[in-house]
Protein backbone atom coordinates (compact mmCIF):
# COMPACT_ATOMS: atom_id res chain seq x y z
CA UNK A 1 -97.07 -37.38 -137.40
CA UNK A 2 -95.79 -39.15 -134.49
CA UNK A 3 -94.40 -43.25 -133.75
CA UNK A 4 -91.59 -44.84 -135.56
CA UNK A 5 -92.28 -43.98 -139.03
CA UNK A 6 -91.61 -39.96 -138.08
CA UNK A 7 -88.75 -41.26 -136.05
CA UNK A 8 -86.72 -43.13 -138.91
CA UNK A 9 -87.55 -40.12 -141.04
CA UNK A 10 -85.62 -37.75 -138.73
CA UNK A 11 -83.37 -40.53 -138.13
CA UNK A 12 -82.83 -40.28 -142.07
CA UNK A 13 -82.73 -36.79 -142.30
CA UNK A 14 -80.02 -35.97 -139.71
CA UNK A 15 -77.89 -38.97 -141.14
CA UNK A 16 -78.55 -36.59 -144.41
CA UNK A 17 -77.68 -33.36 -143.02
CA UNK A 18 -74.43 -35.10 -141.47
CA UNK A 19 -73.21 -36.20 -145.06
CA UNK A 20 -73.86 -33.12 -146.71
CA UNK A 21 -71.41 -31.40 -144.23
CA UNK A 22 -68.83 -33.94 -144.25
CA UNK A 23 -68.58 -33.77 -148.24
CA UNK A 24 -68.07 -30.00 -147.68
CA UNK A 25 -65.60 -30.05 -145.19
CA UNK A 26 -63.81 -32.52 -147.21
CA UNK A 27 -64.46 -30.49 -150.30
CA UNK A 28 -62.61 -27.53 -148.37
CA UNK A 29 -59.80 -29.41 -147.32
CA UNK A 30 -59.04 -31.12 -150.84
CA UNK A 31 -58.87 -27.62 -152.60
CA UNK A 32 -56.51 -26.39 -149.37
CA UNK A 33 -54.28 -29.31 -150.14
CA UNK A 34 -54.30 -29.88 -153.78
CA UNK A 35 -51.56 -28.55 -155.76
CA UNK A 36 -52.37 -26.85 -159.37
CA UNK A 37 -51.55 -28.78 -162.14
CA UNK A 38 -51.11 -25.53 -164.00
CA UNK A 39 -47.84 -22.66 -164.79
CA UNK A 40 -45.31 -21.80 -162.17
CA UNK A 41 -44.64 -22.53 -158.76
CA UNK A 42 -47.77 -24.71 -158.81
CA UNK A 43 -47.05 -26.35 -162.27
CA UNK A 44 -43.35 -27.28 -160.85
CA UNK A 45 -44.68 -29.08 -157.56
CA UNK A 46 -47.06 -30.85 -159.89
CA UNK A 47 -44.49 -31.80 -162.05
CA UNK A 48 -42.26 -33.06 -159.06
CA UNK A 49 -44.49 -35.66 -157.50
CA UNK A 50 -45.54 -36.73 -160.87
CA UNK A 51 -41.37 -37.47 -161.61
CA UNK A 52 -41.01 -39.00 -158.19
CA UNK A 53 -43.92 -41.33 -158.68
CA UNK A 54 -42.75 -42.14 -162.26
CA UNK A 55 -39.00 -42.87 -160.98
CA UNK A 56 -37.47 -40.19 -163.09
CA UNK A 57 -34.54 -39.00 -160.46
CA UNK A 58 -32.70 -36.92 -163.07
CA UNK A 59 -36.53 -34.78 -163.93
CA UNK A 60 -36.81 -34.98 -159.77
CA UNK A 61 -32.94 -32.94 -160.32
CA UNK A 62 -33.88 -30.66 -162.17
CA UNK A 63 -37.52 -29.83 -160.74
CA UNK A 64 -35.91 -29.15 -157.49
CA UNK A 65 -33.21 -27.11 -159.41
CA UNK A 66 -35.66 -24.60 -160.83
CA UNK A 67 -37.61 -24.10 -157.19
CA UNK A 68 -39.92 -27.07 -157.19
CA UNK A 69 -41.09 -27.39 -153.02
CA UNK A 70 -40.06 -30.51 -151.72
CA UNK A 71 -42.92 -30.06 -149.36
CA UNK A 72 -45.64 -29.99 -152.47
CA UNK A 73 -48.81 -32.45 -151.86
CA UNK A 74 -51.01 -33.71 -153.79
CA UNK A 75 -54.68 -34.12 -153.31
CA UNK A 76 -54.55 -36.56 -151.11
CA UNK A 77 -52.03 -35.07 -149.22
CA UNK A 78 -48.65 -37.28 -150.22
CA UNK A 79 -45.33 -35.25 -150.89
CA UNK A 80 -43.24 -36.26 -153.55
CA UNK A 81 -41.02 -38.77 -151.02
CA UNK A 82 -44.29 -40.50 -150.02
CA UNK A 83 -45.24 -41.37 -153.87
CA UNK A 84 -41.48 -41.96 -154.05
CA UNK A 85 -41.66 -44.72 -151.42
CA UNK A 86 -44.75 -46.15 -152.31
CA UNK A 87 -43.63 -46.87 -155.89
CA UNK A 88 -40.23 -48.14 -154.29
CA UNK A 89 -37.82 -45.52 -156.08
CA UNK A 90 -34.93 -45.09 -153.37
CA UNK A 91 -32.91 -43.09 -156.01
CA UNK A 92 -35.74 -40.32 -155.72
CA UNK A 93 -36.02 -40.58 -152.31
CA UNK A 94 -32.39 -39.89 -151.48
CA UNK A 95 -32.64 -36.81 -153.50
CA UNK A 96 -35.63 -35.89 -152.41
CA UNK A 97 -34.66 -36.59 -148.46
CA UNK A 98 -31.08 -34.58 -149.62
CA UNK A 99 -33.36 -31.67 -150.74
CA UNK A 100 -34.96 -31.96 -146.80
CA UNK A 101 -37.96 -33.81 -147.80
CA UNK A 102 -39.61 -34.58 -144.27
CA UNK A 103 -39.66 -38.55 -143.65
CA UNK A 104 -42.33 -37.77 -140.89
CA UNK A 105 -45.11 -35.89 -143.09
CA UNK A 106 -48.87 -37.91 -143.17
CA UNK A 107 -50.50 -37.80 -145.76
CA UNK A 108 -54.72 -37.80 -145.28
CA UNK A 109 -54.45 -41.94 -144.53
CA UNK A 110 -51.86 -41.21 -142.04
CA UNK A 111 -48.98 -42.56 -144.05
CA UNK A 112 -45.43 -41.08 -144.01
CA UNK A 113 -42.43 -42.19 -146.27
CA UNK A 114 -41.32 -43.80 -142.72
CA UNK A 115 -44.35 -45.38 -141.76
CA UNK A 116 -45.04 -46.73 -144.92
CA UNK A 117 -41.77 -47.95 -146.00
CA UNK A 118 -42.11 -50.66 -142.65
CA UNK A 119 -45.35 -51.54 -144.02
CA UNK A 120 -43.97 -52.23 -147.47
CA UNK A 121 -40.58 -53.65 -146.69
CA UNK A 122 -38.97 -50.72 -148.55
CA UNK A 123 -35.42 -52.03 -146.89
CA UNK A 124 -33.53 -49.45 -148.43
CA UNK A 125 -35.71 -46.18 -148.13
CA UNK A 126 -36.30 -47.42 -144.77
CA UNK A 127 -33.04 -47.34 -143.64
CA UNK A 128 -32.70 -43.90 -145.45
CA UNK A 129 -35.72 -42.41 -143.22
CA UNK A 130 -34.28 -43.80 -140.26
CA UNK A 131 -31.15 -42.06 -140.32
CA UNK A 132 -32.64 -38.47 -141.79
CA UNK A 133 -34.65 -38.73 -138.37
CA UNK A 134 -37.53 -40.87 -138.51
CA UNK A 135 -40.07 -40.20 -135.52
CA UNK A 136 -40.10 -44.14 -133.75
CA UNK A 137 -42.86 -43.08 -132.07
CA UNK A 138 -45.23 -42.24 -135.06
CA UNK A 139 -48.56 -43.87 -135.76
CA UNK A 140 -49.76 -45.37 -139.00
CA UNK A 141 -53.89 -44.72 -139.24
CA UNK A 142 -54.58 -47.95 -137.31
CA UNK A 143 -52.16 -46.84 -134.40
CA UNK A 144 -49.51 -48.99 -134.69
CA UNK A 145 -45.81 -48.31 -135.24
CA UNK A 146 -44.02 -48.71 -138.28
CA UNK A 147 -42.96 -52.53 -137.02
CA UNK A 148 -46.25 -53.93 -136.13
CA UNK A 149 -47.25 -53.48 -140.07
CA UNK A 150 -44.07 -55.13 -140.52
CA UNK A 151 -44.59 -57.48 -138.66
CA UNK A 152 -48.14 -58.32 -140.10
CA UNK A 153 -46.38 -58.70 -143.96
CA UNK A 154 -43.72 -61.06 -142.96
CA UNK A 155 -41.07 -58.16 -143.85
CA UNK A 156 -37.98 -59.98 -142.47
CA UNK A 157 -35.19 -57.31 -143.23
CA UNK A 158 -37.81 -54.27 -142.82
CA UNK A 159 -38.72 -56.15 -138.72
CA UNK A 160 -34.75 -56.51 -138.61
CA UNK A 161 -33.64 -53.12 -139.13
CA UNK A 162 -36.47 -51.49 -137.44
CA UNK A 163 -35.75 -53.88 -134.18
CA UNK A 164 -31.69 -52.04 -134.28
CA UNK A 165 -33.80 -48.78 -133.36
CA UNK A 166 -35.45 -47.92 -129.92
CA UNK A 167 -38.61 -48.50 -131.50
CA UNK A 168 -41.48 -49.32 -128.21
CA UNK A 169 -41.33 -53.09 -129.45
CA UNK A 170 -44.33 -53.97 -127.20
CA UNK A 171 -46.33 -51.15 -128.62
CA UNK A 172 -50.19 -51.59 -128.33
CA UNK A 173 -52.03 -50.42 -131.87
CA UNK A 174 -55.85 -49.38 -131.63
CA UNK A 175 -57.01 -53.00 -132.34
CA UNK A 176 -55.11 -54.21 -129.56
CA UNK A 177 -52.12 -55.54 -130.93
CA UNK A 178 -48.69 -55.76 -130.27
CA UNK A 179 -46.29 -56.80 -132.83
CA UNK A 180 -45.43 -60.31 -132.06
CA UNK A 181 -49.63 -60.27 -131.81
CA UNK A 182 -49.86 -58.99 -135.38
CA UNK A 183 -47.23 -61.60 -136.02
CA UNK A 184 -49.05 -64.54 -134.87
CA UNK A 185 -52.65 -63.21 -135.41
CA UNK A 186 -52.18 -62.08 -139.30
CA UNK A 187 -49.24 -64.30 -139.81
CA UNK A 188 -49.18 -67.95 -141.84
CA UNK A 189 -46.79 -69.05 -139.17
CA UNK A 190 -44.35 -69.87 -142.11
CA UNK A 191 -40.60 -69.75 -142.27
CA UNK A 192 -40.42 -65.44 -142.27
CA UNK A 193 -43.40 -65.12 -139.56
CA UNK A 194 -41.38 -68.03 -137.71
CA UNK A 195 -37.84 -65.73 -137.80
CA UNK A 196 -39.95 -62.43 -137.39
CA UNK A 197 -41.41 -64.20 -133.60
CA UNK A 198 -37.94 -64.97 -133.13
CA UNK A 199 -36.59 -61.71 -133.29
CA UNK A 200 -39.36 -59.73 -131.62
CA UNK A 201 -38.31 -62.35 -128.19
CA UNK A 202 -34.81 -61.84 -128.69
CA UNK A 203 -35.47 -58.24 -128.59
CA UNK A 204 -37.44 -58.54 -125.37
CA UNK A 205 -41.39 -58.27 -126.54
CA UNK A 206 -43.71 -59.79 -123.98
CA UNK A 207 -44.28 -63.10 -124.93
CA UNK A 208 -47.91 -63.37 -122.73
CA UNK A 209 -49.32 -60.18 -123.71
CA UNK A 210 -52.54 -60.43 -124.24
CA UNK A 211 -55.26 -59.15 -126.43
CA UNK A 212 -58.51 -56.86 -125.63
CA UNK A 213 -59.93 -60.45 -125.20
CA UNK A 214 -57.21 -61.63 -122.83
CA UNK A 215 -56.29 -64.19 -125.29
CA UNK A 216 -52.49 -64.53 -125.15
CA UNK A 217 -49.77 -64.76 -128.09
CA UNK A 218 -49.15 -68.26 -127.10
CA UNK A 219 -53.18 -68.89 -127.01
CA UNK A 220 -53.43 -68.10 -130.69
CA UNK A 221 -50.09 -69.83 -132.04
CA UNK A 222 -51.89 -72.62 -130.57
CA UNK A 223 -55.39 -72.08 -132.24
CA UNK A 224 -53.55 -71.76 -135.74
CA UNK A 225 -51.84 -74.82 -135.55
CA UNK A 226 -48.66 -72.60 -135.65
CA UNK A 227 -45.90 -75.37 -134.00
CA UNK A 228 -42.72 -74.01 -134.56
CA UNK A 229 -44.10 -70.34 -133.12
CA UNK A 230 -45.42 -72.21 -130.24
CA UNK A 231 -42.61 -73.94 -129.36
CA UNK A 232 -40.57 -70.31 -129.28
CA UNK A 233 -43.20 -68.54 -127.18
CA UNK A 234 -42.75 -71.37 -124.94
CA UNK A 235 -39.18 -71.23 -124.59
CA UNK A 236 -39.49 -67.59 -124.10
CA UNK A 237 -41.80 -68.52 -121.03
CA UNK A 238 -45.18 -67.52 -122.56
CA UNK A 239 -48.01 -68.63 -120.47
């Protein structure tokens, strides 16, 4: 049988066939990843994220005492400083980082205890990734830096201390952003988006970058109704 009909069923089919492999590679790579919740070494790496996510720094001790790997995931690929960071314990996450707990390891989203700490304003873990080595140049899973995020939240400290690095503060993420972009675009254009603009010109961003659809920083201050971030990009010669 021939015409559209047998051409939406093989449409349908290979659409079917494409799923079915997907959920098996992803059933593959959940059991390479996942760590036993069972007796020894397995049952100790278990029991480490599970004290990191809970806050419990003195059972995160003593884990790592008895062998625990700092390096232990979970099934979806987070290591005990990433569920540390997430839940905002920076007790856990100095031991854990003193233990050599990578600040750089992605998890399957493409978060790291770095990357995410900019995106959540984690001030103080932040700071603590920073100086164990944080890699600047890192991308979250929508290709930005750790500042554009930032930026995006209205994290005032987290855009302040990441702006003392050499962090590429004209970076371009995969939707075409910059920071100060992400700023205005995703901002309210309130009092910490207002200070967060102000910083990203002080540090030098490119205040007429402009979008995939050539439309400028200044171009959407102006569409929002954003005043006081217009009148900044215009001081900072923003066309």
């Amino acid at each position: 049988m021939g015409g559209p009909l047998a051409s939406l069923a093989r449409r349908r089919g290979l659409v079917a066939s494409l799923l079915g492999g997907l959920a098996v590679l992803s059933g593959r790579a959940g059991a390479q990843g996942r760590v036993p919740d069972s007796g020894g070494q397995g049952g100790r790496d278990a029991a480490l994220i599970r004290a990191a996510a809970a806050g419990d720094a003195a059972e995160v001790a003593r884990l790592l005492g008895e062998g625990a790997s700092v390096g232990a995931r979970d099934l979806r690929g987070r290591t005990a400083l990433l569920v540390a960071t997430d839940a905002n314990h920076p007790a856990v996450a100095r031991a854990l980082i003193a233990a050599g707990a990578d600040v750089n390891a992605q998890d399957a989203q493409r978060d790291s205890a770095f990357l995410l700490a900019g995106a959540r304003g984690r001030v103080e873990i932040l700071r603590m990734t920073i100086a164990a080595g944080a890699d600047l140049k890192s991308r979250n899973r929508y290709g930005g830096t750790a500042l554009i995020p930032a930026c995006h939240y209205g994290h005032v400290e987290a855009v302040r201390v990441l702006l003392q690095t050499a962090i590429d503060v004209d970076h371009v993420n995969d939707l075409g952003w910059t920071a100060l972009l992400e700023a205005v675009i995703l901002g309210d254009g309130g009092p910490a988006h207002v200070e967060i603009v102000r910083m990203l010109l002080d540090r030098g961003a490119d205040p007429s970058k402009p979008d995939r659809d050539a439309v400028t920083p200044l171009g959407h201050a102006v569409r929002r109704g954003q005043r006081e971030v217009e009148r900044l990009l215009r001081a900072a010669g923003a066309r």
